[in-house]
PDB file of N, CA and C in Angstrom:
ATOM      1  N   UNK A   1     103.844  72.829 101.136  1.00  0.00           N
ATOM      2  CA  UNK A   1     103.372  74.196 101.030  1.00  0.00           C
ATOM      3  C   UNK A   1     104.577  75.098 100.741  1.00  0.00           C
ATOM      4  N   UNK A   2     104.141  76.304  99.286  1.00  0.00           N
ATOM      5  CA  UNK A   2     105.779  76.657  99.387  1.00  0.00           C
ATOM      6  C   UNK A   2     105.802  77.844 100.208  1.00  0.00           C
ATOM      7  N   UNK A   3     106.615  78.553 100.063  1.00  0.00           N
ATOM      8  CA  UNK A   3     106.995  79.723 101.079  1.00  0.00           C
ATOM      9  C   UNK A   3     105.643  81.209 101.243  1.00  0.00           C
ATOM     10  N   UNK A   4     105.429  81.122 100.127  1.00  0.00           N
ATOM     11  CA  UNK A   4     104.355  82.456  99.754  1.00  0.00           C
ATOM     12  C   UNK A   4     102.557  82.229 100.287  1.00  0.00           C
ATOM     13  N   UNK A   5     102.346  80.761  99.883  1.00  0.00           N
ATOM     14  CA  UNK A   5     101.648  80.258 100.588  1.00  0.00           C
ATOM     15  C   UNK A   5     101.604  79.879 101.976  1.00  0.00           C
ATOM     16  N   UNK A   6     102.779  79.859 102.860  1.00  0.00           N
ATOM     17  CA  UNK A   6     102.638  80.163 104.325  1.00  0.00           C
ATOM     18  C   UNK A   6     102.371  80.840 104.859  1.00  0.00           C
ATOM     19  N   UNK A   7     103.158  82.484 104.145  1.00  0.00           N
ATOM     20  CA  UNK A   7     102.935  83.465 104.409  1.00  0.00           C
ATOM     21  C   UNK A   7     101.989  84.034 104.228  1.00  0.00           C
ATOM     22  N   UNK A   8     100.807  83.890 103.344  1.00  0.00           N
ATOM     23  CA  UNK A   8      99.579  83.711 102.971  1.00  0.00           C
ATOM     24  C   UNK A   8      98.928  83.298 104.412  1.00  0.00           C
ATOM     25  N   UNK A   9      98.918  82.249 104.742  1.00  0.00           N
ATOM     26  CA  UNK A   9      98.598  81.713 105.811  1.00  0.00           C
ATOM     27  C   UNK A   9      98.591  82.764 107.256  1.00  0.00           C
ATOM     28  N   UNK A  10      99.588  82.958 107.323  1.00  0.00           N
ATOM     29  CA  UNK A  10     100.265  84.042 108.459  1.00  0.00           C
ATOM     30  C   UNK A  10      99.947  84.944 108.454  1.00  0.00           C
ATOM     31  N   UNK A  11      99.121  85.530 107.353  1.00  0.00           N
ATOM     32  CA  UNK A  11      98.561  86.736 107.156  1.00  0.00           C
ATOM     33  C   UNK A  11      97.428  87.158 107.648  1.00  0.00           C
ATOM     34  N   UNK A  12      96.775  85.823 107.860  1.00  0.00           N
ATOM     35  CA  UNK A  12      95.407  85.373 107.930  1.00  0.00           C
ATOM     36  C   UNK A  12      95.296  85.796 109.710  1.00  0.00           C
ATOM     37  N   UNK A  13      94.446  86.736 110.126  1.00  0.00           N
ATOM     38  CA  UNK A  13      94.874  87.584 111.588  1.00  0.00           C
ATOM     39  C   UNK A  13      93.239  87.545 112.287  1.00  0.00           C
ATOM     40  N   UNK A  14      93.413  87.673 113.186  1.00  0.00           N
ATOM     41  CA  UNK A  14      91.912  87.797 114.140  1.00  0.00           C
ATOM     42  C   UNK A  14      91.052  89.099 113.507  1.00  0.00           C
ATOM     43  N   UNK A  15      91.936  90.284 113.202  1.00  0.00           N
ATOM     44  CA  UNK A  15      91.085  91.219 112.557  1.00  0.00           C
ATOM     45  C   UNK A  15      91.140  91.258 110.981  1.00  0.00           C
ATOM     46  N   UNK A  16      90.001  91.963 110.471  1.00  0.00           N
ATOM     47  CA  UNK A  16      90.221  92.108 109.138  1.00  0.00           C
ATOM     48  C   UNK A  16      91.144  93.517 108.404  1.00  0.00           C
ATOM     49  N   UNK A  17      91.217  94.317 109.168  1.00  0.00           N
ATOM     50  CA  UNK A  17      91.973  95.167 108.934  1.00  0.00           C
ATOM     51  C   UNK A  17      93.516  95.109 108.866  1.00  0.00           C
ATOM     52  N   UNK A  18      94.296  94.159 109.970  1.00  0.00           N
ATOM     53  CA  UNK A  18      95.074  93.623 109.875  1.00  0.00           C
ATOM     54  C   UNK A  18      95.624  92.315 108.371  1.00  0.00           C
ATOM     55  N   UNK A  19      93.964  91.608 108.338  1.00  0.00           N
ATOM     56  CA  UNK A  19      93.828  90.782 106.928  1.00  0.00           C
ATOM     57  C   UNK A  19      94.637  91.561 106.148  1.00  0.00           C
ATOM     58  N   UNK A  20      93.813  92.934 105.737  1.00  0.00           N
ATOM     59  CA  UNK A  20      93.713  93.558 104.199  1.00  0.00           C
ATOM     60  C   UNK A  20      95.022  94.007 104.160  1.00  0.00           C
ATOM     61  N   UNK A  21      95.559  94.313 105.405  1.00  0.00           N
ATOM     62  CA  UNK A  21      96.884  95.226 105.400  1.00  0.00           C
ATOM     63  C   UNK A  21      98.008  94.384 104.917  1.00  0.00           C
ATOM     64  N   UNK A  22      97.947  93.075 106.221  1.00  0.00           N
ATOM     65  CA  UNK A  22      99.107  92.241 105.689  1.00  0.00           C
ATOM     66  C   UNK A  22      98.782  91.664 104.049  1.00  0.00           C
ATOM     67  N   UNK A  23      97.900  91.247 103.850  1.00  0.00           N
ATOM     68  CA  UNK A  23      97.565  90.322 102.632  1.00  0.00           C
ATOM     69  C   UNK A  23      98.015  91.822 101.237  1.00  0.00           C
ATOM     70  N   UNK A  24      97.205  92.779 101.238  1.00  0.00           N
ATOM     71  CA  UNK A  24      97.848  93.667 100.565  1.00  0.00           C
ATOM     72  C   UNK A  24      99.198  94.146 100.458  1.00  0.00           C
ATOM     73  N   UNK A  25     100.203  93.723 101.346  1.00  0.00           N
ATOM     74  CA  UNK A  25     101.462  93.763 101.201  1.00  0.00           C
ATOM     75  C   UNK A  25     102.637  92.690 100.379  1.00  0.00           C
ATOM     76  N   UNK A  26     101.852  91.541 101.015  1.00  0.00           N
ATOM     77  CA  UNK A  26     102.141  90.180 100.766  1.00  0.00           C
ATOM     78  C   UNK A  26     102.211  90.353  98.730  1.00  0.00           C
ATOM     79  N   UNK A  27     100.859  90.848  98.351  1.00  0.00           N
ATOM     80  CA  UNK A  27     100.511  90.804  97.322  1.00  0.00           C
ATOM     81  C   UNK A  27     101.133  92.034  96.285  1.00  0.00           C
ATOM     82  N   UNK A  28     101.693  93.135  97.074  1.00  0.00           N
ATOM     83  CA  UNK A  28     101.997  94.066  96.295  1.00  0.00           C
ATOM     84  C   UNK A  28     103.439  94.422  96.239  1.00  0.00           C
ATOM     85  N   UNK A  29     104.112  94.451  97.666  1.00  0.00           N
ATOM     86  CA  UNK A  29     105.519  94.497  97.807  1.00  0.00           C
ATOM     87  C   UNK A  29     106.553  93.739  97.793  1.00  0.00           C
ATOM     88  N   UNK A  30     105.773  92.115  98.659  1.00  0.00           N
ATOM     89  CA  UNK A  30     106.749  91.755  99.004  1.00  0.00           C
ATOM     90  C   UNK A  30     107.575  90.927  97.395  1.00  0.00           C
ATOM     91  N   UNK A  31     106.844  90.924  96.335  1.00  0.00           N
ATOM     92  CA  UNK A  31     107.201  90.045  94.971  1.00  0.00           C
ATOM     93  C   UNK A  31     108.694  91.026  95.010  1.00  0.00           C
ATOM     94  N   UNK A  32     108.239  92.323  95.024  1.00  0.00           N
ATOM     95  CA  UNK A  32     109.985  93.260  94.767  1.00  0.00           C
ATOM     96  C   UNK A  32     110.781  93.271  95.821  1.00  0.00           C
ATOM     97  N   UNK A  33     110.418  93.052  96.864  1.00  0.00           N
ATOM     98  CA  UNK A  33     110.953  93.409  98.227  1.00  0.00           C
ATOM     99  C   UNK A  33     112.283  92.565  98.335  1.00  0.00           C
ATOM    100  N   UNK A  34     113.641  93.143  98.638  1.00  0.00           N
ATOM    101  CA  UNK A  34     115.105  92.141  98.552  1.00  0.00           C
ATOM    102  C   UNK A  34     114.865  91.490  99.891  1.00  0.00           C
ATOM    103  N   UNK A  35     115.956  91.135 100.026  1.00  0.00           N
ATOM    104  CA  UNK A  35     115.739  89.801 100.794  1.00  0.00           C
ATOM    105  C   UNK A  35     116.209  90.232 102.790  1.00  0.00           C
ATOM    106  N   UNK A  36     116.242  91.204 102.750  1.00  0.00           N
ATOM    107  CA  UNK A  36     116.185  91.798 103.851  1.00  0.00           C
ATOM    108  C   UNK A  36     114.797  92.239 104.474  1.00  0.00           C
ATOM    109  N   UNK A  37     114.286  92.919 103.493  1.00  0.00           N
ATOM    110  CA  UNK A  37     112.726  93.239 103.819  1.00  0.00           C
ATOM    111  C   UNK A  37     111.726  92.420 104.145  1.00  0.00           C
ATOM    112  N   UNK A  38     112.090  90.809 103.006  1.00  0.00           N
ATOM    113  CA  UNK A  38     111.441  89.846 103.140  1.00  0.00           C
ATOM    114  C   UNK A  38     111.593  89.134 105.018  1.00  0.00           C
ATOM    115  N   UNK A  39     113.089  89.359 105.252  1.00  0.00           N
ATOM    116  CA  UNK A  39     112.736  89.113 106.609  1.00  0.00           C
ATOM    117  C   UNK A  39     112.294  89.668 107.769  1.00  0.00           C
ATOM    118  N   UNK A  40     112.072  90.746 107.470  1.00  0.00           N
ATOM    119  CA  UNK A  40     111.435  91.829 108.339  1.00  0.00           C
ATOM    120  C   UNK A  40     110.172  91.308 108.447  1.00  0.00           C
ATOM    121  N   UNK A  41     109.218  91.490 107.116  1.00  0.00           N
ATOM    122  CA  UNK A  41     107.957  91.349 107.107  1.00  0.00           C
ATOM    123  C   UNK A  41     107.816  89.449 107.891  1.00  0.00           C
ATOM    124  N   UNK A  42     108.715  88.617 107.717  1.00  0.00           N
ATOM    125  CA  UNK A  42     108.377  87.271 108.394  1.00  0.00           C
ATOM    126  C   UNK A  42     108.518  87.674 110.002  1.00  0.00           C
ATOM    127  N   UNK A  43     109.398  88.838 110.490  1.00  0.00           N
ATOM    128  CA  UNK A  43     109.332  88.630 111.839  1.00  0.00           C
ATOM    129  C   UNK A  43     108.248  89.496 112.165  1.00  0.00           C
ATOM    130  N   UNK A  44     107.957  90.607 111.650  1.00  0.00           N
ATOM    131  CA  UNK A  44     106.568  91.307 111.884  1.00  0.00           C
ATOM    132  C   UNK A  44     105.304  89.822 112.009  1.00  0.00           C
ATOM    133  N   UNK A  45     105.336  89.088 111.236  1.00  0.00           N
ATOM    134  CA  UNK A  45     103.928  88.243 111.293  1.00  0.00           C
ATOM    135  C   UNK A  45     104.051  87.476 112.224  1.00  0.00           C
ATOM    136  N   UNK A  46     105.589  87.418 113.195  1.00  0.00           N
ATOM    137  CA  UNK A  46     105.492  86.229 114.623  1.00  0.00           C
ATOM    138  C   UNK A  46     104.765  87.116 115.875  1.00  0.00           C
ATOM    139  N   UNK A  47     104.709  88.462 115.334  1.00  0.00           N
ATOM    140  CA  UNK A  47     104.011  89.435 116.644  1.00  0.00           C
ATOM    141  C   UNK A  47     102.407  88.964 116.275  1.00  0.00           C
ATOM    142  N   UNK A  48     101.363  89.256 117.838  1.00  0.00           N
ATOM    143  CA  UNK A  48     100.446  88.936 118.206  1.00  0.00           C
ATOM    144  C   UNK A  48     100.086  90.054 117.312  1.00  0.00           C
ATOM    145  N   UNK A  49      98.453  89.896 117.626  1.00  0.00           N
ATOM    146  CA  UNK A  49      97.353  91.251 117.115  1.00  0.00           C
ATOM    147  C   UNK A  49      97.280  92.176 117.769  1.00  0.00           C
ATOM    148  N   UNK A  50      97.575  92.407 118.536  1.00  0.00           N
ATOM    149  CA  UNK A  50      97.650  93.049 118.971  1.00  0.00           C
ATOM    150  C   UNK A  50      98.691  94.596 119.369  1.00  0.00           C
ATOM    151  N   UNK A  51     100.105  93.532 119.223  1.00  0.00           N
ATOM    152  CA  UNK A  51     101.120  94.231 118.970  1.00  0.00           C
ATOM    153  C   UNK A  51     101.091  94.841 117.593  1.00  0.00           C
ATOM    154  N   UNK A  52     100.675  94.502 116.634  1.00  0.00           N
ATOM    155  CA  UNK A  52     100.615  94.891 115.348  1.00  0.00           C
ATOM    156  C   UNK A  52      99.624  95.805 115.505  1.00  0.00           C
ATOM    157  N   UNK A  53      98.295  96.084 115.873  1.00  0.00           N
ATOM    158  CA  UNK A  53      97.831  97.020 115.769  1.00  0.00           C
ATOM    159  C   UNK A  53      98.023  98.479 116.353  1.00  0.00           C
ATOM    160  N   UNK A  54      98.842  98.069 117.722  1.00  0.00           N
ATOM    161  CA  UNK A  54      99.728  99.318 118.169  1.00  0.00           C
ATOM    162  C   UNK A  54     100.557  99.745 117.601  1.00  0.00           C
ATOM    163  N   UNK A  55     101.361  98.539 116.726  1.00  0.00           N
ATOM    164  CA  UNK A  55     102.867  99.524 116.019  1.00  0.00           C
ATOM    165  C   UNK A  55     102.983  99.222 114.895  1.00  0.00           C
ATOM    166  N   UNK A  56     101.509  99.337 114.046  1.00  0.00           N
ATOM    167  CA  UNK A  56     101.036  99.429 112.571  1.00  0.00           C
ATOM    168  C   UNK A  56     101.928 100.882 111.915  1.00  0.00           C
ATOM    169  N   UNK A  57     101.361 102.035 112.548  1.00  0.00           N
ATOM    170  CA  UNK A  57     102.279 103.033 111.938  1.00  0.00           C
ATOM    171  C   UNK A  57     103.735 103.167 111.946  1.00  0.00           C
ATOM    172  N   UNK A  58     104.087 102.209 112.637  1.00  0.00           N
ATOM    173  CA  UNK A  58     105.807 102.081 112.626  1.00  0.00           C
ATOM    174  C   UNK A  58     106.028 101.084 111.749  1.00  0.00           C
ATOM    175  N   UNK A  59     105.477  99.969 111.631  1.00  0.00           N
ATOM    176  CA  UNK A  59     105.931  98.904 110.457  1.00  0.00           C
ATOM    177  C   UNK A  59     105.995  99.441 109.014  1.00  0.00           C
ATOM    178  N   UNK A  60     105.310 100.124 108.857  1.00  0.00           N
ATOM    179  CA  UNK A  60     104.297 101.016 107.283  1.00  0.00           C
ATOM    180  C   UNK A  60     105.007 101.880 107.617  1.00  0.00           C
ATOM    181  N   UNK A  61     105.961 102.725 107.758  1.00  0.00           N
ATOM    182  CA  UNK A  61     105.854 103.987 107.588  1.00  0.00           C
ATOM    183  C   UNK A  61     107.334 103.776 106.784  1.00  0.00           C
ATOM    184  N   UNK A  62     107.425 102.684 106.005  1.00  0.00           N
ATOM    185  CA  UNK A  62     108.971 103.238 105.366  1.00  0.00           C
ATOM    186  C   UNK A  62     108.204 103.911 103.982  1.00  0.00           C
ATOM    187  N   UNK A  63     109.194 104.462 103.057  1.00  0.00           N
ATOM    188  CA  UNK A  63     108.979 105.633 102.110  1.00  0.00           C
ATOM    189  C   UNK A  63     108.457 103.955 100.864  1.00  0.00           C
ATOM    190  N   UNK A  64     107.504 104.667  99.744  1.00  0.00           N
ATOM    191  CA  UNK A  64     107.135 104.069  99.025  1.00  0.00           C
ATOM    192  C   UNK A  64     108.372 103.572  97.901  1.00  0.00           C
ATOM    193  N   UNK A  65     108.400 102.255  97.689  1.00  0.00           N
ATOM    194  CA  UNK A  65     109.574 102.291  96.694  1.00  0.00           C
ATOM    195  C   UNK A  65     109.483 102.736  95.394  1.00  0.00           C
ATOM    196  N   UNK A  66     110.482 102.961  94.566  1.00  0.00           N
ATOM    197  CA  UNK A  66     110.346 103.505  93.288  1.00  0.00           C
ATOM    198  C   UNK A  66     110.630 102.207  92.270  1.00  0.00           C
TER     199      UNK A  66
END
């Protein structure tokens, strides 16, 4: 399995809102995202559902890239 497809995997969350959020990121940012960001977003997906749904507006809230 290669890397994008795990993360694919990992995306995959008890809620669907969480789904659309991570999977829409996966799919839109992370292809540009350098290789710092990329590890951010892998340690964001070792947090529960919970934790993510409390500190959703803190993960998301960096500025849109150009």
């Amino acid at each position: 399995m290669d890397e994008l497809a795990k993360l694919r995997w990992q995306c995959r969350r008890g809620s669907k809102e969480l789904d659309l959020l991570l999977i829409h990121y996966l799919e839109t940012r992370y292809p540009i995202a350098d290789k710092e960001e990329k590890a951010r977003f892998a340690e964001i997906l070792k947090l529960d559902d919970a934790e993510l749904m409390m500190q959703r507006d803190v993960y998301w809230s960096c500025p849109p890239q150009k």
